[in-house]
C-alpha atoms as a PDB file:
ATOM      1  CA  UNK A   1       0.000   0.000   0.000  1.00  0.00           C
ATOM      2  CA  UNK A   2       1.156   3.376  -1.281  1.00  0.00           C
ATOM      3  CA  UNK A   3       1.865   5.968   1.523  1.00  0.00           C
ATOM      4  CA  UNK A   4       1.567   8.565  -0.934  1.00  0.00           C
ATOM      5  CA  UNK A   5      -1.017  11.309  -0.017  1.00  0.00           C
ATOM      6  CA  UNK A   6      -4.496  11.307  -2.628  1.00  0.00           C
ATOM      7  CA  UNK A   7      -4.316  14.521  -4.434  1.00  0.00           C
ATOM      8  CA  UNK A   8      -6.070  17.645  -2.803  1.00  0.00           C
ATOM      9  CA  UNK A   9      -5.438  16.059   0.329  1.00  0.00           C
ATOM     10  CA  UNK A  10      -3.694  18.824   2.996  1.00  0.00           C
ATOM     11  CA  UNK A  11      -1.270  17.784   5.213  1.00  0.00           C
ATOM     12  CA  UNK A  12      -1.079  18.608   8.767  1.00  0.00           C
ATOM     13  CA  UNK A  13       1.370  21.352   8.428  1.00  0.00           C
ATOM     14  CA  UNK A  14      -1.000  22.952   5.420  1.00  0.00           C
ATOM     15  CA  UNK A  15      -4.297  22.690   7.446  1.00  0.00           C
ATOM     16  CA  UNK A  16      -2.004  24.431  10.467  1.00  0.00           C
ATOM     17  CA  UNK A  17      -1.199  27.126   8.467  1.00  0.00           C
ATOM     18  CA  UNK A  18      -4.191  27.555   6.458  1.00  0.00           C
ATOM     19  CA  UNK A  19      -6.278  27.584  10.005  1.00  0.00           C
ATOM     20  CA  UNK A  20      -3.692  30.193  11.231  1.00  0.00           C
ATOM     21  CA  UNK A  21      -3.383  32.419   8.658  1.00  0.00           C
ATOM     22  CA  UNK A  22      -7.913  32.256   8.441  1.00  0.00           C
ATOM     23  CA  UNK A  23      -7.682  33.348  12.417  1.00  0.00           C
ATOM     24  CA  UNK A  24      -5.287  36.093  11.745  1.00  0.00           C
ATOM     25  CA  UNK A  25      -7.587  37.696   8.917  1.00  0.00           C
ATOM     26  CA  UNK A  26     -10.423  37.245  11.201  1.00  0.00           C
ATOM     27  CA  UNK A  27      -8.250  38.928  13.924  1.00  0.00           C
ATOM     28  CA  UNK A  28      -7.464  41.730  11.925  1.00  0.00           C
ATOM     29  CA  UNK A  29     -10.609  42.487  10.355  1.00  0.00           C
ATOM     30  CA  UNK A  30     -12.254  42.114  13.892  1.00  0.00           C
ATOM     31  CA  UNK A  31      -9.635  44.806  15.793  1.00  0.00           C
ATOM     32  CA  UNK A  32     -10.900  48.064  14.723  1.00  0.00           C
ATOM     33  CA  UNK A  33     -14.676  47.202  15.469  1.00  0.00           C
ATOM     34  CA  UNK A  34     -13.598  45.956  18.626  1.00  0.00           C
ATOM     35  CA  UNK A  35     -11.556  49.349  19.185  1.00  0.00           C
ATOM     36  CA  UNK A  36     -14.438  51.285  18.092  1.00  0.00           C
ATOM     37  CA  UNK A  37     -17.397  49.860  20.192  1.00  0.00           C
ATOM     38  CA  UNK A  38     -14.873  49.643  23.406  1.00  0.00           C
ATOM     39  CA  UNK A  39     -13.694  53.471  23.007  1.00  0.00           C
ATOM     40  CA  UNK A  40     -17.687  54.255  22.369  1.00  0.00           C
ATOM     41  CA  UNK A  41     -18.055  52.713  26.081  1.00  0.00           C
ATOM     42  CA  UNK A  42     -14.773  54.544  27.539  1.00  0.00           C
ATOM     43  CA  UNK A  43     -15.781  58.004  29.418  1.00  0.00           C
ATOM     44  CA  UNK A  44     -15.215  61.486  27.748  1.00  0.00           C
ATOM     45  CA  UNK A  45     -11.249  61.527  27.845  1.00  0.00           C
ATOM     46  CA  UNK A  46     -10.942  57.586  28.477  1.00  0.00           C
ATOM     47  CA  UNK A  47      -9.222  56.587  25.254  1.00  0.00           C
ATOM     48  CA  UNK A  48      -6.413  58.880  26.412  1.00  0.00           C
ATOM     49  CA  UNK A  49      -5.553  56.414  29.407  1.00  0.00           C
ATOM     50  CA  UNK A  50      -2.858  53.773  29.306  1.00  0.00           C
ATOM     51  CA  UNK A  51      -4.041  51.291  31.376  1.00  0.00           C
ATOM     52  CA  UNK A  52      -5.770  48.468  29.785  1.00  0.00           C
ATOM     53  CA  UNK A  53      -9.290  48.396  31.186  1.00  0.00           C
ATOM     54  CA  UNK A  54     -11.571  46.889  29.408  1.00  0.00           C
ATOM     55  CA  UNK A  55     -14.724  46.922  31.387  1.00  0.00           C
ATOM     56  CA  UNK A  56     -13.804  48.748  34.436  1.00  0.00           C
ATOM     57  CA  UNK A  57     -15.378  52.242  33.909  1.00  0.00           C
ATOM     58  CA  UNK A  58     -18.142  51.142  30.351  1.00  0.00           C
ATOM     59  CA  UNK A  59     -20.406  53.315  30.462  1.00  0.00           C
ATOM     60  CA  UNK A  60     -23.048  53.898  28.415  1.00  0.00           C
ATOM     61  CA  UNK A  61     -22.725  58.362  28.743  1.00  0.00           C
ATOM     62  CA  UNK A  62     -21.575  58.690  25.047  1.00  0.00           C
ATOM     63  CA  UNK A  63     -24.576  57.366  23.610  1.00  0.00           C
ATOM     64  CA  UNK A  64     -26.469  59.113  25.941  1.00  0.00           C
ATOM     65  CA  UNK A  65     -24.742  62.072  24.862  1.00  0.00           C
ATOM     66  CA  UNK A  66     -25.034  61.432  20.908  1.00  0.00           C
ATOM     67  CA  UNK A  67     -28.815  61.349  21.180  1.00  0.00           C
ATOM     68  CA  UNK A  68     -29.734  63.818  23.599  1.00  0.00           C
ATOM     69  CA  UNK A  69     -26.834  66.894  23.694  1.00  0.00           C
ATOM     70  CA  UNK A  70     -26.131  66.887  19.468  1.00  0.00           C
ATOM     71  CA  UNK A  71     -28.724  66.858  16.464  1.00  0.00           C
ATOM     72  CA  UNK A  72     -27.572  63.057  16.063  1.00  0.00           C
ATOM     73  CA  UNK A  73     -31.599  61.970  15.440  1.00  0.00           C
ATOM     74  CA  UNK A  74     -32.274  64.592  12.967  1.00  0.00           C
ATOM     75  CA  UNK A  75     -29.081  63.534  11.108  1.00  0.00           C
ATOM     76  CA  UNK A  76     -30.449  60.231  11.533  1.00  0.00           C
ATOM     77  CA  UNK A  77     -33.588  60.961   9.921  1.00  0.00           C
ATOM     78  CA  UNK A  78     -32.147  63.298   7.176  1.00  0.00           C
ATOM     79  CA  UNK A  79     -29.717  60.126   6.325  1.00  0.00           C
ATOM     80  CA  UNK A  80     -32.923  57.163   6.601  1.00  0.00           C
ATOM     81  CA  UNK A  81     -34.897  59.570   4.350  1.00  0.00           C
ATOM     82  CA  UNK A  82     -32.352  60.035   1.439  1.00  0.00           C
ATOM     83  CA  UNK A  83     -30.966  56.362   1.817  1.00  0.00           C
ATOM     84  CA  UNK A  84     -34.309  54.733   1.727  1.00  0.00           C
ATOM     85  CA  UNK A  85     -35.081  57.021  -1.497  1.00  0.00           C
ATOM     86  CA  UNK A  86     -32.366  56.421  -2.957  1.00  0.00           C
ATOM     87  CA  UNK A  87     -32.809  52.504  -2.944  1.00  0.00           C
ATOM     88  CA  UNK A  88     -36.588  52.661  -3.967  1.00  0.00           C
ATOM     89  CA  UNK A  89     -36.429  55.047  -7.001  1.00  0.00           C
ATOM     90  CA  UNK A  90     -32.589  53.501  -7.411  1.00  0.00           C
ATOM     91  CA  UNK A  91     -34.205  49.733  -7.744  1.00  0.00           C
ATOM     92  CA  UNK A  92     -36.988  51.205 -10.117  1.00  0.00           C
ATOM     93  CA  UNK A  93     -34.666  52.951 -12.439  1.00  0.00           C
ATOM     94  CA  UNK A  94     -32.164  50.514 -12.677  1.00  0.00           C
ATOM     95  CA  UNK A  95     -34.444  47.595 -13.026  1.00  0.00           C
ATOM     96  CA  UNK A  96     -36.570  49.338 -15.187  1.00  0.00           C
ATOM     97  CA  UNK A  97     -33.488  50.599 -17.953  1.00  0.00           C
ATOM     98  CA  UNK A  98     -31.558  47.241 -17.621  1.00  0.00           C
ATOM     99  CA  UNK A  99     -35.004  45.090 -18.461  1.00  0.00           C
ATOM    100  CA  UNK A 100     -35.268  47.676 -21.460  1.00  0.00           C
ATOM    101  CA  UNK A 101     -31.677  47.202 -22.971  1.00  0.00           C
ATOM    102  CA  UNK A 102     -31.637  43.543 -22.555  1.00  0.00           C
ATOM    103  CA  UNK A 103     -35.157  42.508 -24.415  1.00  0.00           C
ATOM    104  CA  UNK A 104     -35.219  45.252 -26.797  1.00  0.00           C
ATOM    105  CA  UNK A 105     -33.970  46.486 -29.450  1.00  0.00           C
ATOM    106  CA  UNK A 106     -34.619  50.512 -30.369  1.00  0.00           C
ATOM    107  CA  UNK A 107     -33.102  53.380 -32.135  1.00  0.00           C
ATOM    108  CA  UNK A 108     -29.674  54.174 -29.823  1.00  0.00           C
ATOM    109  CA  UNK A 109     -29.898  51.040 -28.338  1.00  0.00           C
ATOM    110  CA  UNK A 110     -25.982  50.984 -28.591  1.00  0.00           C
ATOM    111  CA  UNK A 111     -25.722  54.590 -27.070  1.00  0.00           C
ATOM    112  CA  UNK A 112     -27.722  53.959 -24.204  1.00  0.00           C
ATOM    113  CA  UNK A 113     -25.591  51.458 -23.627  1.00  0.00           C
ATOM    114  CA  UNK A 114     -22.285  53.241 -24.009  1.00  0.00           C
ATOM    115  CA  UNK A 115     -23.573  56.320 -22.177  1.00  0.00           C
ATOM    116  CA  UNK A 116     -24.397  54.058 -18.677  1.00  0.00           C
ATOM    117  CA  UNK A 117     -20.417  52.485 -18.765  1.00  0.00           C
ATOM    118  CA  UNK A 118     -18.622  55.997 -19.258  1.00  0.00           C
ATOM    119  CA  UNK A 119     -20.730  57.879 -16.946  1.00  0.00           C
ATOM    120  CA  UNK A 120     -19.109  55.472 -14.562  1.00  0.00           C
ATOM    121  CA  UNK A 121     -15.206  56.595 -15.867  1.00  0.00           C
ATOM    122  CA  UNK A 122     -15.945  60.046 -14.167  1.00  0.00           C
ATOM    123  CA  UNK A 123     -14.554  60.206 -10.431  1.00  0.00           C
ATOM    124  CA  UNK A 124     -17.850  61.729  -8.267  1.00  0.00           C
ATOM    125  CA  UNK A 125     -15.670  65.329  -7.380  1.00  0.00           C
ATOM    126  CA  UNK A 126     -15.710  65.831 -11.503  1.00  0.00           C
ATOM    127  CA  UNK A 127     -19.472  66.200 -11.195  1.00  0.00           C
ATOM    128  CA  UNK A 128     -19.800  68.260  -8.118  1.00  0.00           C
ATOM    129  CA  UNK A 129     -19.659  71.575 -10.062  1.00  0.00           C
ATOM    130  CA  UNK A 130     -21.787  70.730 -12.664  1.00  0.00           C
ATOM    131  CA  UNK A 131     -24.115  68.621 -10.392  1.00  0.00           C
ATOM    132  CA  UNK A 132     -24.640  72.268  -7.752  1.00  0.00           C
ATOM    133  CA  UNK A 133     -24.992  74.462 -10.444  1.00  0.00           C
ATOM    134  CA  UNK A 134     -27.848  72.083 -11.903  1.00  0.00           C
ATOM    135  CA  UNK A 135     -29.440  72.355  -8.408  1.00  0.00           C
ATOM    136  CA  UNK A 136     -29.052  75.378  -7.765  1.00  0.00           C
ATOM    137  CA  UNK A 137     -31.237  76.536 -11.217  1.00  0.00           C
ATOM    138  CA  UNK A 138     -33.791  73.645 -10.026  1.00  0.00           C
ATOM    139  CA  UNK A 139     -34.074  74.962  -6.116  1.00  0.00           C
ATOM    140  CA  UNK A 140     -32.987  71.699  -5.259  1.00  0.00           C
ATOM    141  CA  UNK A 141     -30.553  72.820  -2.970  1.00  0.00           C
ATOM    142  CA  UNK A 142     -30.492  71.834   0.640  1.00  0.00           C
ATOM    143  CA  UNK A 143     -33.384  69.546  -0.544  1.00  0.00           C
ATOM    144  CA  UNK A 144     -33.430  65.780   0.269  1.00  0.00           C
ATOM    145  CA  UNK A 145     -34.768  65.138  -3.088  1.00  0.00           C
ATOM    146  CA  UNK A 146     -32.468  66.699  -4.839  1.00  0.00           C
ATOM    147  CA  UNK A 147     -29.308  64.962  -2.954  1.00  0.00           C
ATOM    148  CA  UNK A 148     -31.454  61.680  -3.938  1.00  0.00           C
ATOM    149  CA  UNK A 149     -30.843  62.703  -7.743  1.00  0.00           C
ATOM    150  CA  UNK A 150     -27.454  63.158  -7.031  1.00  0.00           C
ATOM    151  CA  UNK A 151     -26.806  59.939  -6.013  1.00  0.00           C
ATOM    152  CA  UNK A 152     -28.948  58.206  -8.392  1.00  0.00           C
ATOM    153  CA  UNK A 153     -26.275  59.568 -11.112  1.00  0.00           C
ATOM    154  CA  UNK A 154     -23.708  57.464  -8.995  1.00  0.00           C
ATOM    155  CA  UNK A 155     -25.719  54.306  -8.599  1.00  0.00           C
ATOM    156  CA  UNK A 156     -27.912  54.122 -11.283  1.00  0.00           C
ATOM    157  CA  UNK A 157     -25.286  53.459 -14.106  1.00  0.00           C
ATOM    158  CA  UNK A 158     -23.722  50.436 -12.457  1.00  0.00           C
ATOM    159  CA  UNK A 159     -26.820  48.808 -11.172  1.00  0.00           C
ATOM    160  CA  UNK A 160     -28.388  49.075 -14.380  1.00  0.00           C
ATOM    161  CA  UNK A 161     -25.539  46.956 -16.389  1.00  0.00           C
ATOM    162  CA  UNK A 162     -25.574  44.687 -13.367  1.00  0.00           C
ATOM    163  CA  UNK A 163     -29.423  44.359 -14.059  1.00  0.00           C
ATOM    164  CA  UNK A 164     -28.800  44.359 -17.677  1.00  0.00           C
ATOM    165  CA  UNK A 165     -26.722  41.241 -17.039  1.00  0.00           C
ATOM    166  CA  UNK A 166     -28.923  39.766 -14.910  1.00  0.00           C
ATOM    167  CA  UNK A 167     -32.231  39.824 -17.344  1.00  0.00           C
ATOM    168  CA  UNK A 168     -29.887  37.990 -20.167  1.00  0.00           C
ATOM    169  CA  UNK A 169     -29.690  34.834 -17.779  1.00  0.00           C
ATOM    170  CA  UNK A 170     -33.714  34.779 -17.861  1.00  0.00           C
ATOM    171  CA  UNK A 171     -34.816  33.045 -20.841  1.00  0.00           C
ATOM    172  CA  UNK A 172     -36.711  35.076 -23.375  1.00  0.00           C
ATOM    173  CA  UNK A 173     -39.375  32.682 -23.938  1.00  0.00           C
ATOM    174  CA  UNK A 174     -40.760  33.520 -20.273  1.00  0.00           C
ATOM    175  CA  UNK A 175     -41.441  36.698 -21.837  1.00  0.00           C
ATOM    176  CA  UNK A 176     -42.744  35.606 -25.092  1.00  0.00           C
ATOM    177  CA  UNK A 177     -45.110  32.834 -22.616  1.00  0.00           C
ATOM    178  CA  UNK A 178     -46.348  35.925 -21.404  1.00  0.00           C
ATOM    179  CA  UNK A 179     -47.037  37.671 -23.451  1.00  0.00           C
ATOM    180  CA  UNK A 180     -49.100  34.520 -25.090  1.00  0.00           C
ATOM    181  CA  UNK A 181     -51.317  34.685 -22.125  1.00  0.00           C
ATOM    182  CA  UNK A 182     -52.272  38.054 -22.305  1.00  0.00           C
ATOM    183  CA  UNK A 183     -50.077  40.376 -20.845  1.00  0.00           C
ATOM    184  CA  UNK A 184     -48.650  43.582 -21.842  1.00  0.00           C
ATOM    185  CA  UNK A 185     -44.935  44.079 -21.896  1.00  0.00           C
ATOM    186  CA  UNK A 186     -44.630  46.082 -18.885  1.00  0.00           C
ATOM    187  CA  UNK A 187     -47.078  43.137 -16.972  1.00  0.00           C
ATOM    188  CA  UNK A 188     -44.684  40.388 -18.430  1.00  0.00           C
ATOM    189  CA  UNK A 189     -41.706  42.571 -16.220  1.00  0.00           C
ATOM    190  CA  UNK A 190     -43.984  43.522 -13.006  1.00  0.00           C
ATOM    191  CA  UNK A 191     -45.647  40.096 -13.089  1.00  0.00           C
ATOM    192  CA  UNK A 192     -42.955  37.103 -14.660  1.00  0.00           C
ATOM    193  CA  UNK A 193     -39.194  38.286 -14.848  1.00  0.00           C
ATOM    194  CA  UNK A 194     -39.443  40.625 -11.594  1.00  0.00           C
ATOM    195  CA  UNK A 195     -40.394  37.711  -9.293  1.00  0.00           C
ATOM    196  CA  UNK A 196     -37.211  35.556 -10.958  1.00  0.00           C
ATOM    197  CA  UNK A 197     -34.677  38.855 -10.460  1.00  0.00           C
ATOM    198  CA  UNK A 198     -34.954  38.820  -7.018  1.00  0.00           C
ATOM    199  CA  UNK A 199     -31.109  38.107  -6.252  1.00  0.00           C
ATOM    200  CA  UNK A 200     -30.375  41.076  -8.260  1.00  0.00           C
ATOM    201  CA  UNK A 201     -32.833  43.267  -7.311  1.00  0.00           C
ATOM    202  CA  UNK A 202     -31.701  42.909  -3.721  1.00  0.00           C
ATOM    203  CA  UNK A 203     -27.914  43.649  -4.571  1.00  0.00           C
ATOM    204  CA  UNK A 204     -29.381  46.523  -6.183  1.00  0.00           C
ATOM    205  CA  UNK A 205     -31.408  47.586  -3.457  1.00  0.00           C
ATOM    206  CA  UNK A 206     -28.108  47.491  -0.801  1.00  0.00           C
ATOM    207  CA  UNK A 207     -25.648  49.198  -3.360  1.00  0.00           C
ATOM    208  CA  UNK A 208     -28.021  52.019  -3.891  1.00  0.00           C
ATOM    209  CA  UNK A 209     -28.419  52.376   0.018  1.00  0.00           C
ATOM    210  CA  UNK A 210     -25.213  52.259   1.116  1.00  0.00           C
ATOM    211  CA  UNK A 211     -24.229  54.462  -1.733  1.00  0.00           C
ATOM    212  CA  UNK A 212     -26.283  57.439  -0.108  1.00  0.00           C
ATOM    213  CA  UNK A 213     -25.675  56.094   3.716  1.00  0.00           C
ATOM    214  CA  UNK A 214     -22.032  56.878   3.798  1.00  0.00           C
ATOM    215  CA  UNK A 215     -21.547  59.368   1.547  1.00  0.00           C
ATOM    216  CA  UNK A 216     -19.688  62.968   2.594  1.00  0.00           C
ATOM    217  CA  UNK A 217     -19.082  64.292  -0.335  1.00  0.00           C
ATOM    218  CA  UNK A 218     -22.246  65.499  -2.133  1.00  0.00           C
ATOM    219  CA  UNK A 219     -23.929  65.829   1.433  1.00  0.00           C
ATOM    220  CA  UNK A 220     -21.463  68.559   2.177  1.00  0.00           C
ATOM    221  CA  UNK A 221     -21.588  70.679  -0.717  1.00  0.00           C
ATOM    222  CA  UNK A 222     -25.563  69.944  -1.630  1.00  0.00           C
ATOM    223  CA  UNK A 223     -26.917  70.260   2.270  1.00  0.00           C
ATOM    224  CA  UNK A 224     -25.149  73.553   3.845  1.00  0.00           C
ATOM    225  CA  UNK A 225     -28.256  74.231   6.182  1.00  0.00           C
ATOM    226  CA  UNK A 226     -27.751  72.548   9.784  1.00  0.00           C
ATOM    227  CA  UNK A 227     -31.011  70.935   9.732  1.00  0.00           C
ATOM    228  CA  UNK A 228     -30.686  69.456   6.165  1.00  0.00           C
ATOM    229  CA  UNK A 229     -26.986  67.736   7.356  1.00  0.00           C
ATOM    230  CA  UNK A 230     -26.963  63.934   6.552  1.00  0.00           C
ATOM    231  CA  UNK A 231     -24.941  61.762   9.131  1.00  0.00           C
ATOM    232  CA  UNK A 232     -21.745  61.755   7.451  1.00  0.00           C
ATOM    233  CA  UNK A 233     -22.020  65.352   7.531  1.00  0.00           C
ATOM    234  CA  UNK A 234     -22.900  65.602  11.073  1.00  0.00           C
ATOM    235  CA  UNK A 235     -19.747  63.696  12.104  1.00  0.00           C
ATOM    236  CA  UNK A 236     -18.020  66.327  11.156  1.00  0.00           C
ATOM    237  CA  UNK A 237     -19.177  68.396  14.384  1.00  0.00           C
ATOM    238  CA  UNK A 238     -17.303  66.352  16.532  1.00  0.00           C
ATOM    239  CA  UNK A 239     -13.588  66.785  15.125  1.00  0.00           C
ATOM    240  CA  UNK A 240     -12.251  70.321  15.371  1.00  0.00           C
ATOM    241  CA  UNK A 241      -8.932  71.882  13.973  1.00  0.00           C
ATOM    242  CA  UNK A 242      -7.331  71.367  17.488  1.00  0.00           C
ATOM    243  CA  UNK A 243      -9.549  68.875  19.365  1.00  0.00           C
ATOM    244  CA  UNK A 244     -11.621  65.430  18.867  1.00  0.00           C
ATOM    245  CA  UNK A 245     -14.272  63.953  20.710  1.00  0.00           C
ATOM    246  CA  UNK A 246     -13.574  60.135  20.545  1.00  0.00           C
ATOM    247  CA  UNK A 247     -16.041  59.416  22.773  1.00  0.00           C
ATOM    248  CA  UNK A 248     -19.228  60.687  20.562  1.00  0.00           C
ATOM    249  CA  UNK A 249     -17.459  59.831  16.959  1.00  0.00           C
ATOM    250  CA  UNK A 250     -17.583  56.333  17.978  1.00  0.00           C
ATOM    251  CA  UNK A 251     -20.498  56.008  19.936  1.00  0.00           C
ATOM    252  CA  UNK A 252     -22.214  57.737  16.386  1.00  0.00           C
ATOM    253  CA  UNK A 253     -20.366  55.212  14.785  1.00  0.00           C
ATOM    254  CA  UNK A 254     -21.363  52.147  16.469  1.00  0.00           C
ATOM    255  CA  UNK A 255     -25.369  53.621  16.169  1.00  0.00           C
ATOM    256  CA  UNK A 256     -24.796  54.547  12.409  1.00  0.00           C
ATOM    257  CA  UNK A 257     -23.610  50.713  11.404  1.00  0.00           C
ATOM    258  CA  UNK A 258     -26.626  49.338  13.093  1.00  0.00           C
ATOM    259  CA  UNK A 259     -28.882  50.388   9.913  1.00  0.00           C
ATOM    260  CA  UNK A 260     -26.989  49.316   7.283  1.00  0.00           C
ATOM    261  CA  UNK A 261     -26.299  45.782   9.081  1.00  0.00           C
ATOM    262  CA  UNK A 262     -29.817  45.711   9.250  1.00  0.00           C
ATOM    263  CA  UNK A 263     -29.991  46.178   5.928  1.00  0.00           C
ATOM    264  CA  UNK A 264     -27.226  43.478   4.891  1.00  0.00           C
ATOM    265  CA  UNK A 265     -29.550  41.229   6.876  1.00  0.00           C
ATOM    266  CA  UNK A 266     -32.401  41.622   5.296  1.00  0.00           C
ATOM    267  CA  UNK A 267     -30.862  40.675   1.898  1.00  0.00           C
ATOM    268  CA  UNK A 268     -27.401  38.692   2.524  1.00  0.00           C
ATOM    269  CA  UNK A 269     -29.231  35.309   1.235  1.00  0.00           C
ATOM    270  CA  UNK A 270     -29.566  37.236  -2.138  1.00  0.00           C
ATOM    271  CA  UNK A 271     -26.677  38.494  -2.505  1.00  0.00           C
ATOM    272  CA  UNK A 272     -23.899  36.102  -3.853  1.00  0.00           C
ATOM    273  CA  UNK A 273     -26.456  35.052  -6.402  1.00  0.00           C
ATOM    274  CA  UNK A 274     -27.106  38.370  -7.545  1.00  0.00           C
ATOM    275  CA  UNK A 275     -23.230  39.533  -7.368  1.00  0.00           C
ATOM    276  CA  UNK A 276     -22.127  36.507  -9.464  1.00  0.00           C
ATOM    277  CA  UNK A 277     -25.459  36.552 -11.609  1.00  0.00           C
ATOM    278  CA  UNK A 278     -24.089  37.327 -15.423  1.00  0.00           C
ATOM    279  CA  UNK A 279     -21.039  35.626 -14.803  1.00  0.00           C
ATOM    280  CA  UNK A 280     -22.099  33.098 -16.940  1.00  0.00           C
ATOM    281  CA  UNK A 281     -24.662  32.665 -19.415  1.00  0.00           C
ATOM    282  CA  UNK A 282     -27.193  30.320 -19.790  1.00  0.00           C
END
């Protein structure tokens, strides 16, 4: 009998170091949440301190703090409003324009095409000029609305070839079955392929949200008005030219990553079919 080892077999030095190097990753990609919700328990000046303590003095006065001494809630609701806008008219759009380039065929077919892949070549500051003076001839500025359109021009594009390749996996003779039985084109969408795109419409739905959940950069320049200011705007408050306040960055921190986990949640069984969806065809 052979002692040779069957191929694809590990030995025990490989499954050692394969085990090893997987608990180091994890290590390292578990440190700085670790740091942040600790420091968001730490008193006002308590990440200064070089003792290691843990759990001695946790406290809960930061968070307290966050949602009772700054305008943390109306960021809050400024940032849930524009997010959750985002995603709804983001899903429609995208779902809407990639079902339409991948069943049909129409005058500029080709340029539609072209025009969603190099409006995604521009980096976002490019647009910011053109983008404010566009609101500001709508009165859009300082509006939720119009930050929404904003960052539709940022998700939109993408989503919309990622839908695009998602419809070519669906066979077209659901379509033409559908159409057999009666319905209209825009019932064979709503009613037959819609149901059967749910993987992508859910990766859809979380890149449009997260897109407008973290975003600074249009927030600052589109929402100068206090009570307009978005969360990632608001942050700014608590970091000063010669001072920081740990304790409230990460406390806001900790409460802002609660929502968009929530929202990971609600689609992560979707979303490795709908990322790798197009990959391969059919």
């Amino acid at each position: 009998m052979s002692g040779r080892r069957p191929r694809g077999e590990r030995g025990p030095l490989a499954s050692v170091g394969l085990h090893a190097g997987l608990l180091l990753a994890v290590a390292i990609s578990l440190f700085p949440v670790v740091w942040l919700v600790l420091t968001s328990l730490k008193p006002r000046d308590g990440w200064l301190s070089s003792e290691l303590r843990l759990f001695d003095d946790s406290s809960l006065d930061n968070y307290a703090r966050v949602l009772t001494a700054t305008e943390f809630p109306r960021w809050l609701l400024n940032s849930v409003l524009t997010a959750g806008l985002t995603m709804v008219a983001g899903v429609f759009l995208a779902a809407t324009t990639g079902y339409a380039v991948s069943r049909f065929r129409f005058p500029g077919h080709r340029g539609v095409m072209w025009l969603l892949l190099v409006t995604q070549m521009f980096p976002v500051a490019i647009l910011i000029v053109p983008l404010y003076n566009l609101m500001a001839g709508l009165g859009l500025l300082n509006q939720i609305p119009g930050l929404v359109i904003a960052y539709m021009t940022i998700a939109v594009p993408f989503c919309a070839w990622m839908m695009k390749s998602y419809f070519d996996t669906v066979p077209i003779e659901i379509d033409q079955a559908g159409l057999v039985d009666g319905l209209t084109p825009f019932g064979v969408f709503r009613r037959v392929v819609l149901p059967l795109a749910r993987p992508g419409i859910a990766v859809t739905a979380f890149y449009c949200f997260m897109t407008a959940w973290g975003e600074v950069g249009y927030a600052t320049v589109f929402m100068s008005q206090e009570d307009k200011r978005t969360l990632g705007v608001g942050l700014q408050q608590f970091v000063g030219q010669h001072w920081s306040d740990w304790g409230l960055m990460t406390a806001s921190a900790v409460l802002i990553a609660i929502p968009a986990g929530a929202v990971f949640l609600l689609v992560q069984r979707h979303l490795v079919t709908g990322l790798t969806a197009g990959a391969t065809k059919a």
